[in-house]
Protein backbone atom coordinates (compact mmCIF):
# COMPACT_ATOMS: atom_id res chain seq x y z
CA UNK A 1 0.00 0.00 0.00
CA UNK A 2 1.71 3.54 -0.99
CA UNK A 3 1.70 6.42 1.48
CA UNK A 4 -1.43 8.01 2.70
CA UNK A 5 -3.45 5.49 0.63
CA UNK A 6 -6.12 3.40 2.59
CA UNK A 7 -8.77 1.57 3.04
CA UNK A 8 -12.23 2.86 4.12
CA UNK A 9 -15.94 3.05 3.92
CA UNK A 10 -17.68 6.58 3.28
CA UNK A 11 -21.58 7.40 3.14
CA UNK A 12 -22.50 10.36 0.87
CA UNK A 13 -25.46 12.53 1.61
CA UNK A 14 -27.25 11.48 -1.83
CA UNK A 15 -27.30 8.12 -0.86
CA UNK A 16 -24.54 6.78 -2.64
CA UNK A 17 -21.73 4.61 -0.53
CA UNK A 18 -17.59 3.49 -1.54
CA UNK A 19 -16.01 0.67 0.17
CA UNK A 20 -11.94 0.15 -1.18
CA UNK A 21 -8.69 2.63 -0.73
CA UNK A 22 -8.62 6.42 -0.82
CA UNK A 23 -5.97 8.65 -1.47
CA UNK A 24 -6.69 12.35 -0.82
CA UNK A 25 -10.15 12.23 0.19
CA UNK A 26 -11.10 10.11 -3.32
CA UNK A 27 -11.43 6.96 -4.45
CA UNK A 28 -8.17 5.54 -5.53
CA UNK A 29 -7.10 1.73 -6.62
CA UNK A 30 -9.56 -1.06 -5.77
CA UNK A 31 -13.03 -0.37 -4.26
CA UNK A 32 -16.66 -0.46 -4.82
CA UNK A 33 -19.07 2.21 -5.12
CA UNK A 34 -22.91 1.78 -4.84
CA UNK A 35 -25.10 4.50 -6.58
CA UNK A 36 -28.45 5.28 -4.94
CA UNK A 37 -30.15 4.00 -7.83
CA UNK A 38 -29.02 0.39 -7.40
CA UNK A 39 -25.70 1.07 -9.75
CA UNK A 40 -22.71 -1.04 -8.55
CA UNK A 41 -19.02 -0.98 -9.46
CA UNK A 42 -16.21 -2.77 -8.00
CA UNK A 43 -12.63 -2.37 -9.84
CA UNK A 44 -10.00 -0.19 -10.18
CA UNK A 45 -10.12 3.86 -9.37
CA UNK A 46 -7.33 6.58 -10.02
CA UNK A 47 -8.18 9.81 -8.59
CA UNK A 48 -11.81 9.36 -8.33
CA UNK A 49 -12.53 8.34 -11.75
CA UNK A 50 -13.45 4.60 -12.91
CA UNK A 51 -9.63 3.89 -14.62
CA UNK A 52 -8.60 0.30 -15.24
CA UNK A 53 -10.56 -2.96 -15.41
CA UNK A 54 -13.93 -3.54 -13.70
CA UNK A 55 -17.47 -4.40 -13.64
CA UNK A 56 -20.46 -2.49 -13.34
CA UNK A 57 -24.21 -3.43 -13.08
CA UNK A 58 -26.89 -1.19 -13.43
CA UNK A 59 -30.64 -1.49 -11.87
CA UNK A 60 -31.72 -3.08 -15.48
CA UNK A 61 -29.96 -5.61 -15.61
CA UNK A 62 -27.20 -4.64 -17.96
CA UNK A 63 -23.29 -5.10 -17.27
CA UNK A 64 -19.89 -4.46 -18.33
CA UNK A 65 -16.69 -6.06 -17.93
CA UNK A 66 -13.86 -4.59 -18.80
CA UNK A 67 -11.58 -1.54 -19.44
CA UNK A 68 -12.13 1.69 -18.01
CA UNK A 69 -10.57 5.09 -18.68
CA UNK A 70 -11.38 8.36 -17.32
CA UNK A 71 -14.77 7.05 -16.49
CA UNK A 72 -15.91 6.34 -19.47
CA UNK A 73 -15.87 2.36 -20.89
CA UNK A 74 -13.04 2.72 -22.82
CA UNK A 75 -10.72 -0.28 -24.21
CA UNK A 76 -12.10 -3.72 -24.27
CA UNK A 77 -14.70 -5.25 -22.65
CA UNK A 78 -18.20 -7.28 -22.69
CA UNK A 79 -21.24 -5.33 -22.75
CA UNK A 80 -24.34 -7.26 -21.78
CA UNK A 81 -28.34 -6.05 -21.97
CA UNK A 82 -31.23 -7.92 -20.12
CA UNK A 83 -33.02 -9.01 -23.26
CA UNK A 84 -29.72 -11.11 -24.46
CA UNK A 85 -27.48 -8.91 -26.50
CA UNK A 86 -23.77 -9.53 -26.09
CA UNK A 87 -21.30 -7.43 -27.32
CA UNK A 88 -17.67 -8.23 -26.89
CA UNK A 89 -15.13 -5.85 -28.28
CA UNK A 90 -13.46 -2.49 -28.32
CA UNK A 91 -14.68 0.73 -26.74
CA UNK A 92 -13.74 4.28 -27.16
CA UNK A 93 -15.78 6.95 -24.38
CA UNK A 94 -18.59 4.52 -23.54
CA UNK A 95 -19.84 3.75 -27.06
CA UNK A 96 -18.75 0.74 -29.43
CA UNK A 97 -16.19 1.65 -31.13
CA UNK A 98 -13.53 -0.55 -33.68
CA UNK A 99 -13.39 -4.19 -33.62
CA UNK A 100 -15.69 -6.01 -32.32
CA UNK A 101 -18.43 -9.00 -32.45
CA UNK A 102 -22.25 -8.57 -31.42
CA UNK A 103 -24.94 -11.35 -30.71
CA UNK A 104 -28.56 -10.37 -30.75
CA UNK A 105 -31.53 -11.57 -28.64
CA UNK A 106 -33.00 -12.89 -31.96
CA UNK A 107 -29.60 -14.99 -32.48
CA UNK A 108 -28.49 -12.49 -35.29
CA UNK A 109 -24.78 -11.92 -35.27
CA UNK A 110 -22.39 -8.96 -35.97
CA UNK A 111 -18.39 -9.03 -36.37
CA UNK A 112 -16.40 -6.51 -37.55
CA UNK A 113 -16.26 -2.59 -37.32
CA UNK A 114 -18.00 0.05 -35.43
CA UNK A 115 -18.04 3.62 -35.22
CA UNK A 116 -19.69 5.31 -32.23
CA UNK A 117 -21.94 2.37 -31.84
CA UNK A 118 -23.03 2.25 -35.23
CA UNK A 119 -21.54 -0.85 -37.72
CA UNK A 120 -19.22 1.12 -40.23
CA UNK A 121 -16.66 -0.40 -42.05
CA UNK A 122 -15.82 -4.00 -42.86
CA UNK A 123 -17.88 -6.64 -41.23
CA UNK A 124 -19.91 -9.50 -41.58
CA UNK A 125 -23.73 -10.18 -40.71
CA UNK A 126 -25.46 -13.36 -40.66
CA UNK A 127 -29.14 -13.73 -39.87
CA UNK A 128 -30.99 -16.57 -38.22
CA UNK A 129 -32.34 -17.97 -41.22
CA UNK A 130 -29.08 -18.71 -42.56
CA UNK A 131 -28.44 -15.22 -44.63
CA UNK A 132 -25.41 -14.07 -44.87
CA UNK A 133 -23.76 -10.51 -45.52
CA UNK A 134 -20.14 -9.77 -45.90
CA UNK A 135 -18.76 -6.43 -47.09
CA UNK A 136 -19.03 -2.57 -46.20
CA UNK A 137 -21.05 -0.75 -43.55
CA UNK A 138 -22.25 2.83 -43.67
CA UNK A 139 -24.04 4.49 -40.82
CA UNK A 140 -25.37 0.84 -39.53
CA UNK A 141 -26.51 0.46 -43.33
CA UNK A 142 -24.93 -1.87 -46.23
CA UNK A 143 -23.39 0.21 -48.53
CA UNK A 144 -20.27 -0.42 -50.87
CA UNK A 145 -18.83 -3.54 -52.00
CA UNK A 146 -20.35 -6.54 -50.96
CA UNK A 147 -21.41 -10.33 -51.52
CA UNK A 148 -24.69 -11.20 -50.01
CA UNK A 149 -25.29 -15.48 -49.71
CA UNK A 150 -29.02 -16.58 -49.23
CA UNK A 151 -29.90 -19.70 -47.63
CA UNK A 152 -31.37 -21.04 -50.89
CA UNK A 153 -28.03 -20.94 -52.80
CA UNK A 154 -28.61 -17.47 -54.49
CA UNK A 155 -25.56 -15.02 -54.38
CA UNK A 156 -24.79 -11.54 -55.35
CA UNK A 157 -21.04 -9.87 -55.46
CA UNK A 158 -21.63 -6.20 -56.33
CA UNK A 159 -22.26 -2.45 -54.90
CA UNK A 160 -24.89 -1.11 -52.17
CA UNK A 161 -26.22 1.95 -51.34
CA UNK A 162 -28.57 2.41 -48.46
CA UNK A 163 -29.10 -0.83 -47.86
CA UNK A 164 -30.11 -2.75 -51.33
CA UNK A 165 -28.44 -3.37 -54.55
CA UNK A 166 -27.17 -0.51 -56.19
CA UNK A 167 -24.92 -0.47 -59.21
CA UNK A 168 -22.57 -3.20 -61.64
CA UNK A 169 -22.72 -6.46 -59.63
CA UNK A 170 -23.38 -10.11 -60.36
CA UNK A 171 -25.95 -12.61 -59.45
CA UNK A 172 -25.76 -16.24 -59.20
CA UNK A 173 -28.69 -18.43 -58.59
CA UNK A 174 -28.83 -21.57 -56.80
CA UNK A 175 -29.96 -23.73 -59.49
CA UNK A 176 -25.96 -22.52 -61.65
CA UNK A 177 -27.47 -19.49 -63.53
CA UNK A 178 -25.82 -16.45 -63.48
CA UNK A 179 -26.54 -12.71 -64.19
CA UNK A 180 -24.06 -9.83 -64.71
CA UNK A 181 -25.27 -6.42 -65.19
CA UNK A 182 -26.50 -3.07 -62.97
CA UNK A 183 -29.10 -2.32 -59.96
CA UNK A 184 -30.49 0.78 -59.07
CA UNK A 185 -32.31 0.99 -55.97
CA UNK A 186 -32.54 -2.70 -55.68
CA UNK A 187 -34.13 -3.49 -58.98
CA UNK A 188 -31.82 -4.24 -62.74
CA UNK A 189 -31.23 -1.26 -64.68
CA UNK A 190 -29.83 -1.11 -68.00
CA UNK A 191 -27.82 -3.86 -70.00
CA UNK A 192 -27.05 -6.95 -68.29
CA UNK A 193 -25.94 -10.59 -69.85
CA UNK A 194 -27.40 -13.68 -68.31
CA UNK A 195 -26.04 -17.27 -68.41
CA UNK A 196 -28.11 -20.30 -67.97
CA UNK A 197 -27.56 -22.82 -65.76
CA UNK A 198 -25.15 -25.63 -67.85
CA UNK A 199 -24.43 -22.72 -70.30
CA UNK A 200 -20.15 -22.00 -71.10
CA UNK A 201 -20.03 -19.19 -68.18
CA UNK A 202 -17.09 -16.28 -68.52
CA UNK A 203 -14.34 -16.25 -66.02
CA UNK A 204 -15.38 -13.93 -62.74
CA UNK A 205 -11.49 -13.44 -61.26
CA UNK A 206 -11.34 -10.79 -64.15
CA UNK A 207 -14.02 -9.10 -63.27
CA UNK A 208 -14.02 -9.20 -59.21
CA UNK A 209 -10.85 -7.48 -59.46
CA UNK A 210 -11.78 -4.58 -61.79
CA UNK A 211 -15.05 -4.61 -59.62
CA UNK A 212 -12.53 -4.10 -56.24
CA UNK A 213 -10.86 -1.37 -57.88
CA UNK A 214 -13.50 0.36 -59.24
CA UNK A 215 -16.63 2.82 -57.24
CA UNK A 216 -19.86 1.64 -58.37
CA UNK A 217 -20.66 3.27 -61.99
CA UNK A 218 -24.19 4.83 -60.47
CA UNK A 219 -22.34 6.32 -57.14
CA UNK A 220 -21.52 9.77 -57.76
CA UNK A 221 -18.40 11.64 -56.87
CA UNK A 222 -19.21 12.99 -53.43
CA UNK A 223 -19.94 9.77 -51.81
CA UNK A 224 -16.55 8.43 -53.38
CA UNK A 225 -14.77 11.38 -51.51
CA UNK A 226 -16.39 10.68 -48.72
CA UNK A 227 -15.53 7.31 -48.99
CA UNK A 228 -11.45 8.83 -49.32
CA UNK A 229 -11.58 11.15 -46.50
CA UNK A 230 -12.79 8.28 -44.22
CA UNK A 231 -10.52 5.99 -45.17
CA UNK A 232 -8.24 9.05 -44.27
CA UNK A 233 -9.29 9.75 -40.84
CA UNK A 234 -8.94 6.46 -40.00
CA UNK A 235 -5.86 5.98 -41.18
CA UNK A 236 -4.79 9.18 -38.70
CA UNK A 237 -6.80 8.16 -35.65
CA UNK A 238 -4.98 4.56 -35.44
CA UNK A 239 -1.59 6.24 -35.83
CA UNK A 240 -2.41 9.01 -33.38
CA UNK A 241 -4.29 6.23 -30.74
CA UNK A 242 -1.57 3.83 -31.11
CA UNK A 243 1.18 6.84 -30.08
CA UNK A 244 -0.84 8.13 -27.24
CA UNK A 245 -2.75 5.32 -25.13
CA UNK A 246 -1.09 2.47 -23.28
CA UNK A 247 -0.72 -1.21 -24.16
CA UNK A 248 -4.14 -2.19 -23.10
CA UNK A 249 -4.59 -0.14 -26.70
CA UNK A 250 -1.82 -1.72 -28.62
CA UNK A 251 -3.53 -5.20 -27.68
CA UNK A 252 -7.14 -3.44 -28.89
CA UNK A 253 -5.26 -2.64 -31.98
CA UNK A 254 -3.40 -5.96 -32.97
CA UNK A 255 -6.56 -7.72 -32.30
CA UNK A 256 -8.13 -4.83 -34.49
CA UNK A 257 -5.49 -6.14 -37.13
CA UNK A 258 -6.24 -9.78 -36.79
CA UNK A 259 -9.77 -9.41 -37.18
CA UNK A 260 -9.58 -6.92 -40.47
CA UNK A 261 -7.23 -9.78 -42.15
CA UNK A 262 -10.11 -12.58 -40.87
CA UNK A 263 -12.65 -10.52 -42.71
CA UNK A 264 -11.01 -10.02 -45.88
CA UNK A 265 -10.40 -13.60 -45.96
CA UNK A 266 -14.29 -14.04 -45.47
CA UNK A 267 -15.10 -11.71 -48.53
CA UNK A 268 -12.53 -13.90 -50.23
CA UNK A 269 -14.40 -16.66 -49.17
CA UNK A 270 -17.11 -15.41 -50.55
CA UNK A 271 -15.92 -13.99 -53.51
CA UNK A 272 -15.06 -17.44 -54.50
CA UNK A 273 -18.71 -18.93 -53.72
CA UNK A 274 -19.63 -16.85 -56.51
CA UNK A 275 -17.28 -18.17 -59.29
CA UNK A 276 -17.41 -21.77 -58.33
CA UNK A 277 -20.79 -22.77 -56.33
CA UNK A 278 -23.18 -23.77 -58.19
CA UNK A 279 -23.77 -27.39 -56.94
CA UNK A 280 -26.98 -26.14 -55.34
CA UNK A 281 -30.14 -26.74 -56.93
CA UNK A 282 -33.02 -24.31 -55.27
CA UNK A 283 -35.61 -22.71 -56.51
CA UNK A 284 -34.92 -18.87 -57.13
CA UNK A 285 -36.16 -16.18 -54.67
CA UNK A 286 -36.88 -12.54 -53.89
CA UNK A 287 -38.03 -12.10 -57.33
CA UNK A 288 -34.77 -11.91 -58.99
CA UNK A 289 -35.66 -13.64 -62.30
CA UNK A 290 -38.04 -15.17 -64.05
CA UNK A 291 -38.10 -18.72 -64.51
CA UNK A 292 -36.07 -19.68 -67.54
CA UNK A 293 -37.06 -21.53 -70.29
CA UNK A 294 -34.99 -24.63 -71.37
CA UNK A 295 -32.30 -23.60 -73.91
CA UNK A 296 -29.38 -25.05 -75.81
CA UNK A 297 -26.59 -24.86 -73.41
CA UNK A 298 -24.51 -22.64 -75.35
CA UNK A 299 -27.16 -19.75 -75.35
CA UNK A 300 -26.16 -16.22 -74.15
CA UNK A 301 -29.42 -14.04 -73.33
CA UNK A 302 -28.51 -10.19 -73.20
CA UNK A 303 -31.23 -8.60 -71.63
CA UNK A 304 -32.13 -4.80 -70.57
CA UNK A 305 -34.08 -3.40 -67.81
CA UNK A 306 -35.90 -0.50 -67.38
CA UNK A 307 -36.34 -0.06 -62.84
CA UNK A 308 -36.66 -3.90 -62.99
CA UNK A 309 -38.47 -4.44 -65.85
CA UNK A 310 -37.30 -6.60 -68.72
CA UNK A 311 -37.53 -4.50 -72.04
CA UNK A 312 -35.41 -5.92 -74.58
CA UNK A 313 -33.84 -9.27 -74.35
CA UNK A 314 -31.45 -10.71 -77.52
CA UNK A 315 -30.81 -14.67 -77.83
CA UNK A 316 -27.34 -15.56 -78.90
CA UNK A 317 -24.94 -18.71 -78.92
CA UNK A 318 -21.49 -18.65 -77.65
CA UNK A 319 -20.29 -21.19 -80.76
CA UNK A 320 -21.66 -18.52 -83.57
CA UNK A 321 -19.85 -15.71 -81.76
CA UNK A 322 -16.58 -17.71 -81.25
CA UNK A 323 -16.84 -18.53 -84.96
CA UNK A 324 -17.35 -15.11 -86.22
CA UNK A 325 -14.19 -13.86 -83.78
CA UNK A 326 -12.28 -16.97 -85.37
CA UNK A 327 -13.27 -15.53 -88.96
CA UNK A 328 -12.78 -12.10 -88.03
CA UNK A 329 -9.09 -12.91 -87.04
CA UNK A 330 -8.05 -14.65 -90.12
CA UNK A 331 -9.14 -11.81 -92.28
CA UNK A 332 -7.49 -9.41 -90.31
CA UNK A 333 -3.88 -11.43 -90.19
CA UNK A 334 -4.23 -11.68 -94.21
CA UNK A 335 -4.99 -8.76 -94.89
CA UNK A 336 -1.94 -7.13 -93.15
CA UNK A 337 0.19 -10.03 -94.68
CA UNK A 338 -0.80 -8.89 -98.56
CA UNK A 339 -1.03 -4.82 -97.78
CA UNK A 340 2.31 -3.12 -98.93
CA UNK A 341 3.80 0.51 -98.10
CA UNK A 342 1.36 2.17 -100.30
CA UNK A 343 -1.69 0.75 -99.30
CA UNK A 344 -1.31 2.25 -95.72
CA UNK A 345 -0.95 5.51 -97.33
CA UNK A 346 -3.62 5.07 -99.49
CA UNK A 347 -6.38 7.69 -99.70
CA UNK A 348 -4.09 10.17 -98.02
CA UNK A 349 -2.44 13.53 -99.57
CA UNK A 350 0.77 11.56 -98.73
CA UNK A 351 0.19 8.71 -101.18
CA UNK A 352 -0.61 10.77 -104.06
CA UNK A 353 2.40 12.80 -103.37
CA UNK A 354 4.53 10.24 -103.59
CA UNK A 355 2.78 8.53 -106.66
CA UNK A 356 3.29 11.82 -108.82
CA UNK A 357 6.98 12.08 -107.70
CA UNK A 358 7.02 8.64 -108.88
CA UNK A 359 5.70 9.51 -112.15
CA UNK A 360 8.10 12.71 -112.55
CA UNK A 361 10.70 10.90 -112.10
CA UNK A 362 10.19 8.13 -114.61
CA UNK A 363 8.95 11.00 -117.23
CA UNK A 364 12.58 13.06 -116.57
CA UNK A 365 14.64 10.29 -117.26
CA UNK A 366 13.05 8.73 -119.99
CA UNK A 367 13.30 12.48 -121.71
CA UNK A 368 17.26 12.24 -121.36
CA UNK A 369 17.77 9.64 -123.22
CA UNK A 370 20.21 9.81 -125.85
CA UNK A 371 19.28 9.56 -129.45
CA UNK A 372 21.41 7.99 -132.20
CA UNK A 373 23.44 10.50 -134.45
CA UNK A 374 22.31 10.42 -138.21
CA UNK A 375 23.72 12.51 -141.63
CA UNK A 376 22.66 15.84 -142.13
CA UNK A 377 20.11 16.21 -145.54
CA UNK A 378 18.43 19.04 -147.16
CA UNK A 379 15.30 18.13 -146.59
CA UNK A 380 16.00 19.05 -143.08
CA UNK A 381 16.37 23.27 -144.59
CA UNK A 382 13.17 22.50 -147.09
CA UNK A 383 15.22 22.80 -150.19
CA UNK A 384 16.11 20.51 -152.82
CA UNK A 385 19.80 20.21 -154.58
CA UNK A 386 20.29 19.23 -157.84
């Protein structure tokens, strides 16, 4: 025990009591304090302020264990709420904040990054009938890049906004079909290309990486500097929190770390679901396409959409258009292989240019050609000798 610091039991006039040490007339190191209201909290104190690890319970029900600072909940701890909830994570002034993984009283699940108690950033959501979100979080709302898995085998990979499908994305179905085209506001817009099930389906590494790099083609500008300047600030508030707090922090961070790689190995996860599962055979859902007709497997249908309507759709088969390519290609490499000089020049000032030099040139020195010598007659001054 340091100097002056001991331990003691004080009453307070509003009816709130503190059993543990004191230094200076306050609470300081281990004690408990009882609130009038029923609030109890029994860990660590510096200087009359909750600072340290510790558990409080409040009249409701509800409890926390874990990190304190200044008062506030503040580094990592469990939350707990009488209908259920458990949240287990980090804290920043008494509201969820980074990493961290939240069960609901309806058996819903959260993991991954918070903001002021609202999910923001990377994280992953799965209901409890077997849905299955993983991707970006705006204000508690889905919105970016993301790859939603239903329970009956449908996926999507594509952009959000507000919560629904929103921009270039693509949709496979349970039963191996698969749709690549735009959403706006949760229903197809514009051009899209869809694949039946059995059909020759393209490649979708390719395009999940251009998709990664790219903003979704219907988000405007301002949301994508938005998106920058957060990406930013969080950047700056990890560098300045990992310089200024203690190693109860650095922990909060590394595990911070661990969990960002865990989800990006989800989305990869996911990602992949997309290009290979299609071993599933359900019927399709939530009114993402009509049923299909049965068509030769090499048929390509390229369909557009007017706010989820279909109003043009174009039948075509992979073989003719490989054919054609093949075709096109052969003519092309000939082509070149005949062509001379001139014919690139051809139709240009250049070409003619050159042609009439050409033609000068032969002209001149056919001209200067000598002629043979022959015996002067006088014919050649019109007169006649005798």
């Amino acid at each position: 025990m340091e100097d002056g610091e001991r331990l003691d039991e004080k009453s307070f006039l509003n009816g709130d009591a503190y059993i543990g040490k004191i230094k200076s007339v306050l609470p300081h190191g281990k004690g408990k304090y009882t609130w009038s209201d029923g609030t109890v909290y029994e860990g660590d104190w510096e200087e009359g302020k909750r600072t340290g690890k510790g558990l409080i319970v409040w009249p409701s029900g509800a409890s926390y264990e874990g990190e304190f600072s200044g008062g506030y909940l503040h580094g990592h701890g469990t939350f707990k709420t009488p209908d259920g909830s458990i949240y287990t994570g980090t804290w920043r002034m008494s509201a969820q904040h980074g990493i961290g993984r939240k069960e609901y009283s309806n058996l819903d699940f959260y993991e991954g990054l918070w903001k002021e108690g609202i999910r923001e950033g990377s994280g992953r959501y799965s209901w409890n009938n077997g849905d299955m979100f993983t991707g970006n979080w705006i204000r508690g709302k889905i919105e970016g890049r993301g790859v939603m898995k239903w329970t009956n085998g449908d996926i999507f990979d594509g952009w959000w906004l507000n919560g629904v499908r929103h921009g270039s994305g693509v949709y496979r179905f349970g039963d191996g079909g698969l749709y690549i085209g735009t959403w706006s506001k949760g229903l197809k817009d514009g051009k899209g290309t869809f694949y039946p099930a059995g059909s020759k389906q393209p490649s979708l590494r390719k395009w999940s990486r251009s998709l990664s790099c790219n903003s979704g083609p219907l988000l405007n500008s301002k949301e994508n500097g938005a998106r920058k300047s957060r990406v930013k600030r969080c950047t700056s508030e990890k560098v300045s929190a990992s310089g200024s707090l203690g190693s109860s922090f650095h922990i909060s961070l590394s595990q911070r770390t661990s969990s960002l790689d865990e989800n990006v190995m989800l989305c990869d996860h996911a990602l992949e679901g997309v290009s290979h599962d299609s071993s599933h055979n359900f019927a399709q859902t939530f009114g993402e396409g009509q049923p299909e007709e049965p068509h030769q497997s090499n048929s390509v249908h390229e369909r557009e959409y007017m706010q989820g309507v279909l109003i043009m759709e174009r039948i075509r088969k992979h073989s003719e258009s490989s054919d054609k390519n093949k075709r096109q290609n052969k003519f092309s490499v000939k082509q070149v292989k005949k062509s001379s000089c001139l014919d690139i020049f051809r139709g240009r000032r250049s070409y003619y240019l050159k042609l009439n030099l050409q033609l000068g040139i032969r002209y001149t020195v056919g001209k200067i050609t000598p002629v043979p010598a022959r015996d002067v007659r006088s014919s050649d001054f019109g007169v006649e000798l005798e």
